[in-house]
Protein backbone atom coordinates (compact mmCIF):
# COMPACT_ATOMS: atom_id res chain seq x y z
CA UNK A 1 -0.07 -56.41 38.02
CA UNK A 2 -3.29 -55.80 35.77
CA UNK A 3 -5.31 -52.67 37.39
CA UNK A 4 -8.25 -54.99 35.75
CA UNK A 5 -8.44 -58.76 35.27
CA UNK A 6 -11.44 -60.37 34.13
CA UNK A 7 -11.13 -64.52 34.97
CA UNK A 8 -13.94 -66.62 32.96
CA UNK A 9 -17.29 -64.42 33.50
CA UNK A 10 -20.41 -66.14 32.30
CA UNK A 11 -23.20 -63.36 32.84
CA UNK A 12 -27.19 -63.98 32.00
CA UNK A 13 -30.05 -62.07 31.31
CA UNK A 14 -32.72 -64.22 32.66
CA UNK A 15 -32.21 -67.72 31.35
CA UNK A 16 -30.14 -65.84 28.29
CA UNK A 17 -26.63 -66.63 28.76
CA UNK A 18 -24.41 -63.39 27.00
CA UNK A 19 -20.61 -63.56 28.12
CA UNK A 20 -20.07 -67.37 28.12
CA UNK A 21 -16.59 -67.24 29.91
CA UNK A 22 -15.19 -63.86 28.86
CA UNK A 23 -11.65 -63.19 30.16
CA UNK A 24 -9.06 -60.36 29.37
CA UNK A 25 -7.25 -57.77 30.94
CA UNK A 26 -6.73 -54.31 31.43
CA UNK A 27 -3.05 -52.71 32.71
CA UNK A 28 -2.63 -49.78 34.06
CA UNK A 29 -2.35 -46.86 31.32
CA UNK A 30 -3.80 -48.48 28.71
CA UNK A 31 -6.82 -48.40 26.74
CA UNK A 32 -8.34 -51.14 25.49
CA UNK A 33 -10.98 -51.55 23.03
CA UNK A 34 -13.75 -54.00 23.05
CA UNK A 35 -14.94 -54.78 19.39
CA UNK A 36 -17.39 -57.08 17.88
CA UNK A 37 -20.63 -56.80 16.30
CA UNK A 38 -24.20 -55.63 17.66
CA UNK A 39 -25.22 -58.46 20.49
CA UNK A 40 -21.62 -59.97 20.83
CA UNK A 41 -21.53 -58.68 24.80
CA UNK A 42 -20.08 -55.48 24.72
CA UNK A 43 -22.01 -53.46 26.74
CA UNK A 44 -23.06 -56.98 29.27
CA UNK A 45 -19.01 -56.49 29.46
CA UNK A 46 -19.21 -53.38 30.70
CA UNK A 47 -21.84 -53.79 33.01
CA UNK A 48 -20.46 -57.04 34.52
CA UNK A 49 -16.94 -54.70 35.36
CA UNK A 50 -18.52 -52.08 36.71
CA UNK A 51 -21.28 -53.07 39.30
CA UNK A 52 -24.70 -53.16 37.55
CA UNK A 53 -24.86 -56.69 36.35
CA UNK A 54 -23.08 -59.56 38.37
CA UNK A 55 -21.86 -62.79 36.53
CA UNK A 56 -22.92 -66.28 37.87
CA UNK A 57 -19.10 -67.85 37.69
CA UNK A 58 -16.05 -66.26 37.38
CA UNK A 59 -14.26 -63.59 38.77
CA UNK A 60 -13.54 -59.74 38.40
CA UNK A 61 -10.58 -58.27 40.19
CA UNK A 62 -9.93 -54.71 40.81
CA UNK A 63 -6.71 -53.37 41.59
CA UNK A 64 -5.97 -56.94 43.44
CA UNK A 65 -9.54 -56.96 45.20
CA UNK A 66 -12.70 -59.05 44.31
CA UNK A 67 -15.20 -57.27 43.13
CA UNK A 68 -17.78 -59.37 41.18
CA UNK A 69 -20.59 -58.89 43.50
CA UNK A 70 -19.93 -55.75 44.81
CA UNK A 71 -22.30 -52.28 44.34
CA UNK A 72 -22.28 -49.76 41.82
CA UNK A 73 -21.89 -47.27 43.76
CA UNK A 74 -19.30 -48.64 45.74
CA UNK A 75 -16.63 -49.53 42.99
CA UNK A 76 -17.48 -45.66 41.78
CA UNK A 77 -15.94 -44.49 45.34
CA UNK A 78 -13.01 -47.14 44.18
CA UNK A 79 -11.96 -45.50 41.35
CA UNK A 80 -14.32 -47.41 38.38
CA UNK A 81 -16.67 -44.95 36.37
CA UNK A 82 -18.93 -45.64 33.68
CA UNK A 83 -20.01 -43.78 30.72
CA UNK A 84 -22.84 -45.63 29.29
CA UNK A 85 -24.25 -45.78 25.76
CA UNK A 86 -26.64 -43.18 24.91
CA UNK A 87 -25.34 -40.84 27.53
CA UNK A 88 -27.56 -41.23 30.30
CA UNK A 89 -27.11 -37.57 31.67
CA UNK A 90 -30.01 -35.98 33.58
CA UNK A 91 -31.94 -34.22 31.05
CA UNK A 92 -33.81 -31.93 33.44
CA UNK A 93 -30.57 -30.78 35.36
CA UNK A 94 -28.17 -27.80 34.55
CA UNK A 95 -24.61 -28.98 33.23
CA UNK A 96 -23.26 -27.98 36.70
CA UNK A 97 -25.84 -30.12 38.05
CA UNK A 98 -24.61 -32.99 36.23
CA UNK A 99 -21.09 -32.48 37.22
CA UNK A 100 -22.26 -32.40 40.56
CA UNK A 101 -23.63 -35.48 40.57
CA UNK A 102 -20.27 -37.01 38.84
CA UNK A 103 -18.73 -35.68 42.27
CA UNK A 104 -21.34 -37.32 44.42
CA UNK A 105 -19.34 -40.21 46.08
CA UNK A 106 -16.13 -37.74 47.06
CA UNK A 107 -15.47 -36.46 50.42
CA UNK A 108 -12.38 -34.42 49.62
CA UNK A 109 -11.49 -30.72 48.90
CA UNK A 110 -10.42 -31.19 45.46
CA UNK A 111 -13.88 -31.00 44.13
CA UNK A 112 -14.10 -27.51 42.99
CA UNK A 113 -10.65 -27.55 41.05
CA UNK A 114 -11.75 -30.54 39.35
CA UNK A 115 -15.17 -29.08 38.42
CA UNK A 116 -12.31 -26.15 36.98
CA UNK A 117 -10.28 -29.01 35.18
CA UNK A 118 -13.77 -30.67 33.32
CA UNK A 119 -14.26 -26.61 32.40
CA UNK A 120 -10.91 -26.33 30.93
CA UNK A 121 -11.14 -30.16 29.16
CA UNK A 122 -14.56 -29.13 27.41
CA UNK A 123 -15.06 -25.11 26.86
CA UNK A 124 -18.48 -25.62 25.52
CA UNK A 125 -19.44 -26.90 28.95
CA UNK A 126 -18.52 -23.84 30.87
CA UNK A 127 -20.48 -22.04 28.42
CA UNK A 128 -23.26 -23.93 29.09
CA UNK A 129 -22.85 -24.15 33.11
CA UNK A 130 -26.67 -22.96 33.84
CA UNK A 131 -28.35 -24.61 30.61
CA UNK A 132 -31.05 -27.49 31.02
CA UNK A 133 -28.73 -30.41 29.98
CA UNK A 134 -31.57 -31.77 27.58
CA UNK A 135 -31.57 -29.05 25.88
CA UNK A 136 -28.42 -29.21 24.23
CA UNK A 137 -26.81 -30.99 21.27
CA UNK A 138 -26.08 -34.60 21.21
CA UNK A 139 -22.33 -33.80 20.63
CA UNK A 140 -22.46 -31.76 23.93
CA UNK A 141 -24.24 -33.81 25.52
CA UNK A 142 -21.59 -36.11 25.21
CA UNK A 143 -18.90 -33.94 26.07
CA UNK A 144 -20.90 -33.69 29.52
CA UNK A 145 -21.50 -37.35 30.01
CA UNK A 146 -17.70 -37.90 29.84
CA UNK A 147 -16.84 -34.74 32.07
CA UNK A 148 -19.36 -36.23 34.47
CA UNK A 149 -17.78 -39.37 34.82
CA UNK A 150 -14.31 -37.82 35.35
CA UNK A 151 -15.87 -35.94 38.03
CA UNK A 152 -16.23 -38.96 39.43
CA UNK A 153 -11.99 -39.02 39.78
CA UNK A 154 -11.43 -42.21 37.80
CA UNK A 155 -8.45 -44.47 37.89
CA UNK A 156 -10.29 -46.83 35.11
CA UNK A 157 -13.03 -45.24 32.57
CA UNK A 158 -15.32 -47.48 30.84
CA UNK A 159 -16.74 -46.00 27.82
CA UNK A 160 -19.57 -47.64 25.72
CA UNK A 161 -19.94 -46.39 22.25
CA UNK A 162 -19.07 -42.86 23.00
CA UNK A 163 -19.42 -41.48 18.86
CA UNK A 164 -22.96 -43.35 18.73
CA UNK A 165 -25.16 -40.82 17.37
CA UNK A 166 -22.76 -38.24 16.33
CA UNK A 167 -21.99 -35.82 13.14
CA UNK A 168 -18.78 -37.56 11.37
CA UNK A 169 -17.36 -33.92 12.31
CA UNK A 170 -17.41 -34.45 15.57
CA UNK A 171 -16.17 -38.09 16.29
CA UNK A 172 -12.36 -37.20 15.84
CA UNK A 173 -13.05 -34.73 18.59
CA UNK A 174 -14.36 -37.40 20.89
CA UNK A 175 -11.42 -39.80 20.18
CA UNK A 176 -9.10 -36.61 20.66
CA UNK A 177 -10.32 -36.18 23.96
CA UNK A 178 -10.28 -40.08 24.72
CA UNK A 179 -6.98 -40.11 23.92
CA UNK A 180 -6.35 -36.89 26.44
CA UNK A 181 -7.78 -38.32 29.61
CA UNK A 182 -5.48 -41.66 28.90
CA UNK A 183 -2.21 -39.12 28.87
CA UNK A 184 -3.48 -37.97 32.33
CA UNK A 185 -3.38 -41.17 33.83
CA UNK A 186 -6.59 -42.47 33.56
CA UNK A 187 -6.62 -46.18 31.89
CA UNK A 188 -9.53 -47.03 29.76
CA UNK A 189 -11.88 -49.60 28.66
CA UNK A 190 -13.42 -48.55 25.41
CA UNK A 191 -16.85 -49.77 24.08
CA UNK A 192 -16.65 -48.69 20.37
CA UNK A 193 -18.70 -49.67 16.92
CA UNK A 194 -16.37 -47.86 15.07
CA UNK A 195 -13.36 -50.41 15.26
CA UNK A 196 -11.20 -48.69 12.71
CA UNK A 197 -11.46 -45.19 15.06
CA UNK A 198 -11.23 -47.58 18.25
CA UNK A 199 -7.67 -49.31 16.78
CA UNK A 200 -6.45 -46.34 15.98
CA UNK A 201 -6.22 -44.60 19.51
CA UNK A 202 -6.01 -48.24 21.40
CA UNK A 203 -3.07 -50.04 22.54
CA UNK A 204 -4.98 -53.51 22.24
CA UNK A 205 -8.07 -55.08 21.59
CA UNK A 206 -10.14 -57.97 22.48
CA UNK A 207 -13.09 -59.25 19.76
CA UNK A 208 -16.06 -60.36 20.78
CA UNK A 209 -18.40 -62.85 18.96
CA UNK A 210 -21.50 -64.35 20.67
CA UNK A 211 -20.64 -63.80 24.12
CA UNK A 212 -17.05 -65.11 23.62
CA UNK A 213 -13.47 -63.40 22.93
CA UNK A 214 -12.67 -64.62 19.41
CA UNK A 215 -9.67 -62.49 18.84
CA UNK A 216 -6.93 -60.45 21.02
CA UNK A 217 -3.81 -59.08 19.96
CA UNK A 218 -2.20 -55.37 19.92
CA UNK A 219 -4.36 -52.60 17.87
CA UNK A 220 -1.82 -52.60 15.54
CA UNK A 221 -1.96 -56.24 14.85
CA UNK A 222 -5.49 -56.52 15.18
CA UNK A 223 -6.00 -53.64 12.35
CA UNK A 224 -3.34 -56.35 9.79
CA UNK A 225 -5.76 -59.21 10.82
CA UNK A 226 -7.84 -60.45 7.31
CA UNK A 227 -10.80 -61.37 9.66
CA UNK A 228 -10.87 -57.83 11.19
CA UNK A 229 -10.43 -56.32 8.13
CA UNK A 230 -13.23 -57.99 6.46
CA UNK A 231 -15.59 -58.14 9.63
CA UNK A 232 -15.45 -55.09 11.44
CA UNK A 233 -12.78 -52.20 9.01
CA UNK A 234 -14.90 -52.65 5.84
CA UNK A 235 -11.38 -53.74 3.99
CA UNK A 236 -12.09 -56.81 1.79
């Protein structure tokens, strides 16, 4: 059974109608990459799945459960965390802070290892414990976005565009560390301009045009497709 199914969603913004009956889904394990240019629904995607936007028909099912109309917060405690484009940490709060805050829903013990375990994932952060989180570069800032949400204790991460902004040097590293969290269990949903990085470390791909899916088919395949190629790789 899919950990994530997503059954005909037509979300709007206002009278703006974005995902005109979107529907893919997600097993558990995987990551899957969402593709497609600048206003094709992405993000609305995203948002739809995880809480902060609700669709007007269709359906999004969560580990066998309905959860189209249920709370943000709520589907965090279930095991659905979010890291959304442009970071969104709190600027004004120490890294540990942050973390903290990733951790906000749980109840149990485990806590304090797993504040141990983000440490251990990203170095730079533990360096950093007691700096302003605003203060730092947008490559760690990153790192601590990411860390936050996997305080959180994730069975499904949704990621949206997590190398927007950065150095070329340092998008490998973010992919390297996508790929990571996936071998630890946790199954993603990956947000991603760059399609050719996003194939690369997927297992298969959905692509969006205008609010629709145009295209799905394994990374691999999608990376052979002529359409792909010329749209979204930059191969002609």
């Amino acid at each position: 059974m899919a950990l994530l199914e997503v059954q005909d969603i037509h979300t709007y913004y206002g009278n703006i109608h974005a995902l005109k009956g979107i529907s893919f889904e997600v097993n558990s394990g995987e990551i899957i990459a969402l593709i497609g240019s600048n206003g094709a629904g992405k993000t609305t995607t995203l948002r739809t799945v995880c809480g902060l936007m609700a669709p007007r028909e269709g359906a999004v099912q969560y580990d066998g459960e309905e959860i189209s109309h249920m709370r943000a917060d709520l589907l965090v405690s279930k095991g659905i965390s979010m890291v959304p484009e442009g970071r969104g940490i709190f600027a004004k709060l120490t890294v540990e802070e942050n973390l903290d805050m990733g951790a906000y829903t749980r109840r149990d013990s485990a806590v304090k290892q797993d504040l141990g375990s983000a440490y251990e994932m990203f170095p730079r952060l533990a360096e950093r414990k007691k700096q302003v989180a605003g203060t730092m570069s947008g490559g760690e800032q990153q790192m601590l976005a990411i860390a936050r949400a996997l305080m959180a204790k994730p069975r499904l991460l949704l990621l949206d565009e997590p190398s927007m902004g950065l150095a070329p040097v340092l998008v490998d590293g973010v992919f390297d560390t996508v790929q990571r969290i996936a071998q630890e269990g946790v199954t993603i949903l990956l947000v991603e301009q760059n399609a050719h990085m996003a194939l690369q470390i997927a297992d298969r791909g959905y692509v969006l045009q205008s609010g629709e899916v145009a295209i799905s088919d394994t990374a691999a395949n999608l990376q052979q497709n002529p359409t792909v190629q010329k749209t979204y790789l930059g191969i002609d």
